[in-house]
C-alpha atoms as a PDB file:
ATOM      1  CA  UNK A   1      59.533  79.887  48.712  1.00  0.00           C
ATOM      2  CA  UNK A   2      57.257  80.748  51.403  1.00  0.00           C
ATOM      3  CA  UNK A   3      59.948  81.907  53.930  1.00  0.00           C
ATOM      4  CA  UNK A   4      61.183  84.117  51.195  1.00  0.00           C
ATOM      5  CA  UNK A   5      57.567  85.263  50.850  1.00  0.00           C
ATOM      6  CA  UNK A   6      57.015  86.148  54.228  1.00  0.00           C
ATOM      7  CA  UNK A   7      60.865  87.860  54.894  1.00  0.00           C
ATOM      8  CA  UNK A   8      59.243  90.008  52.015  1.00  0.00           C
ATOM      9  CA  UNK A   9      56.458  90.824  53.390  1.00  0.00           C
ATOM     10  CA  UNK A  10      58.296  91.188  56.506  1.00  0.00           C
ATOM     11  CA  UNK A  11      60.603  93.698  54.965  1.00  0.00           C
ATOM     12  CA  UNK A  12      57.836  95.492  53.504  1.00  0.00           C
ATOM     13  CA  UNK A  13      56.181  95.974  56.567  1.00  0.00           C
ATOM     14  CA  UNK A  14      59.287  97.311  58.532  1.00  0.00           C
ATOM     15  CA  UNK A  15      60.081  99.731  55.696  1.00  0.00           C
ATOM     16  CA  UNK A  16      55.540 101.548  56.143  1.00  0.00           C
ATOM     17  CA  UNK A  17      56.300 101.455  59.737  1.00  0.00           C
ATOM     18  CA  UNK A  18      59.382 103.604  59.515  1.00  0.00           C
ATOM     19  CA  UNK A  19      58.000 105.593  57.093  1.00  0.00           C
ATOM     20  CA  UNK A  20      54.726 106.236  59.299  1.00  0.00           C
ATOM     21  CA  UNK A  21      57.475 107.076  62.007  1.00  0.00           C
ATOM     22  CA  UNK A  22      59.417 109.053  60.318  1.00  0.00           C
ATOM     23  CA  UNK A  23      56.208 111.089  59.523  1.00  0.00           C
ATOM     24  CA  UNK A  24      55.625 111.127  62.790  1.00  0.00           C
ATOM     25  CA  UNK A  25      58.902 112.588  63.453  1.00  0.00           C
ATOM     26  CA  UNK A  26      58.728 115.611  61.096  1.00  0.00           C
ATOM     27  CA  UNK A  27      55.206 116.428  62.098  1.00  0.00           C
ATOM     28  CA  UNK A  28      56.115 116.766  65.635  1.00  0.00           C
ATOM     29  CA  UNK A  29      59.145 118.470  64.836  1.00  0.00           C
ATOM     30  CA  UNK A  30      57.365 121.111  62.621  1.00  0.00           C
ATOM     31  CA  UNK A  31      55.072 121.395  65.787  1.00  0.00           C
ATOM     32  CA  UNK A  32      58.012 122.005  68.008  1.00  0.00           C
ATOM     33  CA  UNK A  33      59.463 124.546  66.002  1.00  0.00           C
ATOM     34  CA  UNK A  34      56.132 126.200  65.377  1.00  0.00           C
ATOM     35  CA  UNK A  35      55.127 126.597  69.215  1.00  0.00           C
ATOM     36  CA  UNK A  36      58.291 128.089  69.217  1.00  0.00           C
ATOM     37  CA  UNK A  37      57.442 131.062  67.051  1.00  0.00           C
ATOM     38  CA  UNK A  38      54.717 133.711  68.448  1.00  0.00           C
ATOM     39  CA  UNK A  39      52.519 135.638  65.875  1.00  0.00           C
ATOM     40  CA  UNK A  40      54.268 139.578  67.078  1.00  0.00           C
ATOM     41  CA  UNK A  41      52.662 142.765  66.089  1.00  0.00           C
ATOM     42  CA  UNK A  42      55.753 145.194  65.946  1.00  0.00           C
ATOM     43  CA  UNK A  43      55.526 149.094  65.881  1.00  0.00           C
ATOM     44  CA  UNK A  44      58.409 150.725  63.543  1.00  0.00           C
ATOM     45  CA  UNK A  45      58.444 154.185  63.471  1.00  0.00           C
ATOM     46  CA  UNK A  46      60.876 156.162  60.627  1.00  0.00           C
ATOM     47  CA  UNK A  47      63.017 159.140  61.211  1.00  0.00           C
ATOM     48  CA  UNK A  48      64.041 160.210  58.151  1.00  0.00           C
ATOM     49  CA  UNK A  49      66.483 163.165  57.513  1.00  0.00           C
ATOM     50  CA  UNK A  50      65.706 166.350  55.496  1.00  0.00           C
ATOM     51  CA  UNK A  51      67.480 165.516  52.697  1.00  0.00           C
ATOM     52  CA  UNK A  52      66.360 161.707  52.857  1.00  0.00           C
ATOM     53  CA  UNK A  53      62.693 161.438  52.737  1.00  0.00           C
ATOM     54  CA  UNK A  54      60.632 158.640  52.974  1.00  0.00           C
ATOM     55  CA  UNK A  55      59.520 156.696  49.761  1.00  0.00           C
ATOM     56  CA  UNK A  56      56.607 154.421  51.275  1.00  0.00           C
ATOM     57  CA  UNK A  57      56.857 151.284  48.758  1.00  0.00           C
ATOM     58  CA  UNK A  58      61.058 151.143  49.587  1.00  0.00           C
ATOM     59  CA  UNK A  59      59.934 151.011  53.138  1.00  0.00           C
ATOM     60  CA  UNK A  60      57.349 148.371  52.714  1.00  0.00           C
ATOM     61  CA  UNK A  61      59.876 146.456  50.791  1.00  0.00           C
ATOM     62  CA  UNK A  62      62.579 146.302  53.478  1.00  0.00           C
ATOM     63  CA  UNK A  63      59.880 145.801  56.051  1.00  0.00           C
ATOM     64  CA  UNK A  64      58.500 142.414  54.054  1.00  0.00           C
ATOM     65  CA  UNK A  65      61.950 141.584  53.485  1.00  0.00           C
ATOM     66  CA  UNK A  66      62.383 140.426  57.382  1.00  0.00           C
ATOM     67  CA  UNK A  67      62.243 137.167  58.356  1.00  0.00           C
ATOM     68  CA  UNK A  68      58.676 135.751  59.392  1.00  0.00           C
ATOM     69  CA  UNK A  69      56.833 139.047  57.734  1.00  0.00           C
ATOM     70  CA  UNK A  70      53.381 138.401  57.750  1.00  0.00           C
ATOM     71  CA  UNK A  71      51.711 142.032  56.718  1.00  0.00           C
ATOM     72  CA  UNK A  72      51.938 145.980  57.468  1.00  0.00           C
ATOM     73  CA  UNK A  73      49.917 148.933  57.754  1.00  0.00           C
ATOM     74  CA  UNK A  74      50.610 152.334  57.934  1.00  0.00           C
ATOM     75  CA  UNK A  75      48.686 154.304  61.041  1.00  0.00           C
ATOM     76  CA  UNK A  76      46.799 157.158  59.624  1.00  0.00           C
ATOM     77  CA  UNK A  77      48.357 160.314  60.626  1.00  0.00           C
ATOM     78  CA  UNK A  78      51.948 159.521  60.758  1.00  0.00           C
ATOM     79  CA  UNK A  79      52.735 160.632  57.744  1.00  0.00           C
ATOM     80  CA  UNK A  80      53.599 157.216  56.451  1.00  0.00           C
ATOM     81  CA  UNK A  81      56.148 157.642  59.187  1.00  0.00           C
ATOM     82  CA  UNK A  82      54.509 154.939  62.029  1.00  0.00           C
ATOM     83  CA  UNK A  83      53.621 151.761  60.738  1.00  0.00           C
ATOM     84  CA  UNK A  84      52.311 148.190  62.549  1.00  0.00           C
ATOM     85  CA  UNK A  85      53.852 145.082  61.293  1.00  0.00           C
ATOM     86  CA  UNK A  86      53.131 141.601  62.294  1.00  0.00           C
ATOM     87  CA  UNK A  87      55.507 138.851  62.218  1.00  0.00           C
ATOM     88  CA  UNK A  88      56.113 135.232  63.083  1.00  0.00           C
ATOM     89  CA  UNK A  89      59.387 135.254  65.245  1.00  0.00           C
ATOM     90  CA  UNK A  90      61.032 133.136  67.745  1.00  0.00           C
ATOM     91  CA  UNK A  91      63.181 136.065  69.378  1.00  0.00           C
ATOM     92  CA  UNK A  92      62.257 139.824  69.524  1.00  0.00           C
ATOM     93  CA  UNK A  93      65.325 140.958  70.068  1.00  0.00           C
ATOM     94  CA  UNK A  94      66.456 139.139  66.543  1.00  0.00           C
ATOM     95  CA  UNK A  95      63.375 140.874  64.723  1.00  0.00           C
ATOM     96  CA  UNK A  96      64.497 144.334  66.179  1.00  0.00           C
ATOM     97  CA  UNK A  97      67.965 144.134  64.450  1.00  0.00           C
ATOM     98  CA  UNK A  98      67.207 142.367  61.523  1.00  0.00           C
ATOM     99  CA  UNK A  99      64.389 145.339  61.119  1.00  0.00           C
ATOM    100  CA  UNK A 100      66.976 148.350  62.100  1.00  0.00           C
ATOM    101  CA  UNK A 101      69.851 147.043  59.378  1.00  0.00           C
ATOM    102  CA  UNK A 102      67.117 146.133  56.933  1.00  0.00           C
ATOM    103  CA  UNK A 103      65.667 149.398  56.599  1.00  0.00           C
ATOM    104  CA  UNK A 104      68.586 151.224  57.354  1.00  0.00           C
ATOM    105  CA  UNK A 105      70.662 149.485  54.338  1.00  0.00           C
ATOM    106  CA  UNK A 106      67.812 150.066  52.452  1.00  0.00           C
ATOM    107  CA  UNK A 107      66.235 152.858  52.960  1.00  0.00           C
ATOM    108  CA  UNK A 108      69.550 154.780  54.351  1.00  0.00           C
ATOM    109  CA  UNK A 109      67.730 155.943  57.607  1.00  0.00           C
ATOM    110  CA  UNK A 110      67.050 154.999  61.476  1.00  0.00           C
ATOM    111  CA  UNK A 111      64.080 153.281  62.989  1.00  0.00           C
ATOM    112  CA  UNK A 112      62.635 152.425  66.544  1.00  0.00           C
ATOM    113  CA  UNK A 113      61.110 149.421  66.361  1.00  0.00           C
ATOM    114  CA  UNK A 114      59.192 147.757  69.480  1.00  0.00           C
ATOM    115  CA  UNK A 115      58.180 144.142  69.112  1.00  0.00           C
ATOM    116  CA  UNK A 116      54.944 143.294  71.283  1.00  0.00           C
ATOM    117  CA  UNK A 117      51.836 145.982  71.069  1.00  0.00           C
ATOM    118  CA  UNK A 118      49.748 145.346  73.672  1.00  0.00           C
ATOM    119  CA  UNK A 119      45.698 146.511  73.127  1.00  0.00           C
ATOM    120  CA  UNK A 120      46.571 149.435  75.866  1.00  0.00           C
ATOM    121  CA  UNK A 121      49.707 150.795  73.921  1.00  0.00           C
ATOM    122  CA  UNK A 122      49.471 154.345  72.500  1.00  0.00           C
ATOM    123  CA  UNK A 123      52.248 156.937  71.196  1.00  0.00           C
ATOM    124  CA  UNK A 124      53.278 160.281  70.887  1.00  0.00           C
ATOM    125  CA  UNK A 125      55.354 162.367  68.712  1.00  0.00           C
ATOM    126  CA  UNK A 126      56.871 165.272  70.953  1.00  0.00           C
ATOM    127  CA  UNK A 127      59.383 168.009  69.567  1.00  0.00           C
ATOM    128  CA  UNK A 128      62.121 168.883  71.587  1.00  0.00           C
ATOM    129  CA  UNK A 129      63.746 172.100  71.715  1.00  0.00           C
ATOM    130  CA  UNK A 130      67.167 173.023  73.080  1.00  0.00           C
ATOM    131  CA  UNK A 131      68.595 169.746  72.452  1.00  0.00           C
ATOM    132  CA  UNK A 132      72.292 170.484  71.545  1.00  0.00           C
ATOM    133  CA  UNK A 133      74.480 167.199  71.780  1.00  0.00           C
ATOM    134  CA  UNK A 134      73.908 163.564  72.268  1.00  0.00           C
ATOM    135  CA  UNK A 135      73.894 163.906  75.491  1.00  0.00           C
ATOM    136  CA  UNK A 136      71.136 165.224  75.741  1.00  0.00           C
ATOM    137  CA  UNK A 137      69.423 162.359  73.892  1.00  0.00           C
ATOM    138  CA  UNK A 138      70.857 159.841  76.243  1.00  0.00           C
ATOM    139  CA  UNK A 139      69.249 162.113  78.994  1.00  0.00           C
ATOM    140  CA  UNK A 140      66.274 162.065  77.976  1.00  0.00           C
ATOM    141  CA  UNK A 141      66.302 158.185  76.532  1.00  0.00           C
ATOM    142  CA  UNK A 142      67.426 157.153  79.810  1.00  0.00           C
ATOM    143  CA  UNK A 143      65.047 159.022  81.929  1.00  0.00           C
ATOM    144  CA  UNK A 144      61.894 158.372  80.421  1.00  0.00           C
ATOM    145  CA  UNK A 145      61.605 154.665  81.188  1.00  0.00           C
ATOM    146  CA  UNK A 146      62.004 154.921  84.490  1.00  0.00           C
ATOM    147  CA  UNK A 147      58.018 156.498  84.478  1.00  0.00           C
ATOM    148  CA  UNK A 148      55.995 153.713  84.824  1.00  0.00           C
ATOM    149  CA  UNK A 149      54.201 153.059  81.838  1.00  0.00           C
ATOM    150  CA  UNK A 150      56.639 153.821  79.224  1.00  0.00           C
ATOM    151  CA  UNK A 151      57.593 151.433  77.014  1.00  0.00           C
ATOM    152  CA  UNK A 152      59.893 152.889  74.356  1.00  0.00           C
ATOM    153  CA  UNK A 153      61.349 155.919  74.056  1.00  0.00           C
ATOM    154  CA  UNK A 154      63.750 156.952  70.671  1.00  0.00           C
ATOM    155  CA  UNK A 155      64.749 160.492  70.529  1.00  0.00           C
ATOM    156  CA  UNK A 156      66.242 162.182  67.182  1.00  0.00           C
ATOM    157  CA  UNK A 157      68.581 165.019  67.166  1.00  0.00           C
ATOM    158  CA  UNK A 158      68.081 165.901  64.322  1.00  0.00           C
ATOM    159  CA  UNK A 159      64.794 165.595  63.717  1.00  0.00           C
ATOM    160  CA  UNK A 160      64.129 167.264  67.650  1.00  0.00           C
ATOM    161  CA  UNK A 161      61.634 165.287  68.611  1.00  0.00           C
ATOM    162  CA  UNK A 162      61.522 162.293  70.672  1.00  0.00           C
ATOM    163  CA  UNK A 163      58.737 159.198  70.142  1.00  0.00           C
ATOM    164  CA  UNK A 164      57.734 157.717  73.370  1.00  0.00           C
ATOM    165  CA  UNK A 165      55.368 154.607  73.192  1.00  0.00           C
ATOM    166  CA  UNK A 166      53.520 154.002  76.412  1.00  0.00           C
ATOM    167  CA  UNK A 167      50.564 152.277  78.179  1.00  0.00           C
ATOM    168  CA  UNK A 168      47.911 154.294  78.159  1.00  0.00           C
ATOM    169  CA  UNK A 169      46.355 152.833  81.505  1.00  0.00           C
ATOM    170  CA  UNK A 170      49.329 154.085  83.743  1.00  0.00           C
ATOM    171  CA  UNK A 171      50.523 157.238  81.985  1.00  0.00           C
ATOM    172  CA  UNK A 172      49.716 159.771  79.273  1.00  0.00           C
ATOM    173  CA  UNK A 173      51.288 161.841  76.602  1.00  0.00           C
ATOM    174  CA  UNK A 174      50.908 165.055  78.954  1.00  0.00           C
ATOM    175  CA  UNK A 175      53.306 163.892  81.666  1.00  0.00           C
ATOM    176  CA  UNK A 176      55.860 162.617  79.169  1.00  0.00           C
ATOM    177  CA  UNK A 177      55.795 166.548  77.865  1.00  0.00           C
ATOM    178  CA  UNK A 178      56.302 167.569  81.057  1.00  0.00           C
ATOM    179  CA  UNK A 179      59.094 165.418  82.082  1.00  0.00           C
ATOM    180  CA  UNK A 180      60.798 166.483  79.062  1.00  0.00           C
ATOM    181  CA  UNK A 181      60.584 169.487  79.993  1.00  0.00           C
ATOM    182  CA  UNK A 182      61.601 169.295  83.748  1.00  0.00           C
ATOM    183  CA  UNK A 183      64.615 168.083  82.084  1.00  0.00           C
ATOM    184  CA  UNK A 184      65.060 171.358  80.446  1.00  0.00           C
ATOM    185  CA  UNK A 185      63.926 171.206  77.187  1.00  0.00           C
ATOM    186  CA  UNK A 186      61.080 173.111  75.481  1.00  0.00           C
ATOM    187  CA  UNK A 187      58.349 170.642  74.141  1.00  0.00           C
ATOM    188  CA  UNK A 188      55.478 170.399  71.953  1.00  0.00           C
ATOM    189  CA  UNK A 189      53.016 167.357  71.251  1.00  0.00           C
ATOM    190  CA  UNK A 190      53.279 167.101  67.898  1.00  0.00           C
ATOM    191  CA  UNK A 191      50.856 163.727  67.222  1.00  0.00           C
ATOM    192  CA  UNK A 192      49.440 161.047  69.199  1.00  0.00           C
ATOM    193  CA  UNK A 193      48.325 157.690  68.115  1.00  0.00           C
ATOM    194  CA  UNK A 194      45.932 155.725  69.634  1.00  0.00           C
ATOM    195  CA  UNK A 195      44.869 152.988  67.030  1.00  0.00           C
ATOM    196  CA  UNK A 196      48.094 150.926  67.309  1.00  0.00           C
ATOM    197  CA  UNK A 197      46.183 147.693  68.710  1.00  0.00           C
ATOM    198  CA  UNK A 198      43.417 147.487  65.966  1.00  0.00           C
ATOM    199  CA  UNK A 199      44.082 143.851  64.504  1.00  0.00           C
ATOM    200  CA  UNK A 200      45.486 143.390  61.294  1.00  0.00           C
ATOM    201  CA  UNK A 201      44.102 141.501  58.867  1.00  0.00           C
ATOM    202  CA  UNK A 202      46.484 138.548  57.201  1.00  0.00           C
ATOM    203  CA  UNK A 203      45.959 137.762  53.652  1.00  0.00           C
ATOM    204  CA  UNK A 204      43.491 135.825  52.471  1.00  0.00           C
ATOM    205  CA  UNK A 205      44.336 132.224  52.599  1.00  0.00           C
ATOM    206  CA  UNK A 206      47.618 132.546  54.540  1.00  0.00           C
ATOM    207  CA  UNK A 207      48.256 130.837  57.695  1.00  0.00           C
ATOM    208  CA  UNK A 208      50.994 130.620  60.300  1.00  0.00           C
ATOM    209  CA  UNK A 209      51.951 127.296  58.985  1.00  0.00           C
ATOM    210  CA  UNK A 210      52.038 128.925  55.086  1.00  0.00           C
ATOM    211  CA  UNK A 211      54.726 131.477  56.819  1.00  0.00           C
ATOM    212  CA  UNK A 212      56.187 128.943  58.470  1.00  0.00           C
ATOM    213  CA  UNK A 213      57.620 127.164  55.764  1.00  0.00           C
ATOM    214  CA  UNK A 214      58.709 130.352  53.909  1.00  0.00           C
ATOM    215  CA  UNK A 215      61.076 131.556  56.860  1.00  0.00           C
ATOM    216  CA  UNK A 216      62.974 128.358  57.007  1.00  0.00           C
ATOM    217  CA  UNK A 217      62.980 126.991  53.479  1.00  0.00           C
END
């Protein structure tokens, strides 16, 4: 009777400990795949057609719809057209797709979207005239990067303007212009924005662990 006792007790005691490990286990993995993600603040900028203009709650929608969303805000100035996002994400160049077919499918239009504001990051809004095939777009989309300091550069034929993100500390929106315009073009700055590394705010109670679990439920 004792034996049996004590191969109980044994076989309760066995049974916590690989519970307590298994605990273990999941914990660490959870912290794994957490140190994994990094907390992105991602610029999207809209370019809407004429006859498709923007309805701001669709957008927001799509936009919270992404994988890892955390929250959004819409720069002042930009016509609802430039907003900040910040996600949780384990691969930008994921997040940039999943944004560009979310918004497109949803809101029937094309973004840029550039993962990774840094606190010296600024953008301008140039219109481009002269522009007559997509050829010139890829001239001008494949020219501007190589000025040191810019960052992102989508250009709309449509729309004739191009939207150049840049660091402010090694270029400006002045010498973009200009190098636009060596290339041919006639150009205007139409906006600049300067406020794209104020911090957004998460909501109240929410933590990267809270988001966490939503993405990969």
């Amino acid at each position: 009777m004792i034996n049996n006792v004590w191969a109980g007790h044994q076989l309760t005691t066995h049974r916590a400990r690989d519970t307590i490990l298994d605990s273990l286990a999941a914990s660490e993995s959870v912290r794994q795949a957490m140190d994994s993600l990094q907390t992105c603040k991602t610029l999207t900028y809209l370019f809407p057609t004429p006859e498709n203009t923007i309805d701001s709650a669709q957008v927001s929608q799509a936009l919270s719809s992404v994988n890892g969303y955390m929250s959004n805000e819409v720069i002042s100035g930009s016509n609802e057209r430039l907003i900040v996002c910040i996600y949780n994400i384990s691969s930008q160049e994921q997040l940039i797709e999943d944004i560009q077919t979310t918004v497109k499918s949803n809101c029937g239009f094309e973004v840029f979207v550039q993962p990774g504001i840094a606190n010296t990051s600024h953008a301008t809004l140039i219109q481009v005239e002269g522009m007559t095939c997509n050829s010139c777009v890829k001239l001008i989309q494949s020219t501007l990067p190589t000025r040191d300091g810019v960052t992102g550069v989508k250009v709309s034929l449509v729309n004739k303007e191009a939207f150049v993100v840049y660091d402010s500390l090694k270029t400006n929106a002045k010498d973009i212009s200009s190098d636009i315009y060596d290339m041919g073009f006639d150009t205007e700055i139409a906006a600049q924005f300067s406020s794209l590394s104020e911090p957004l705010q998460l909501p109240e109670g929410k933590s990267r662990l809270h988001y966490y679990i939503i993405v990969t439920m």
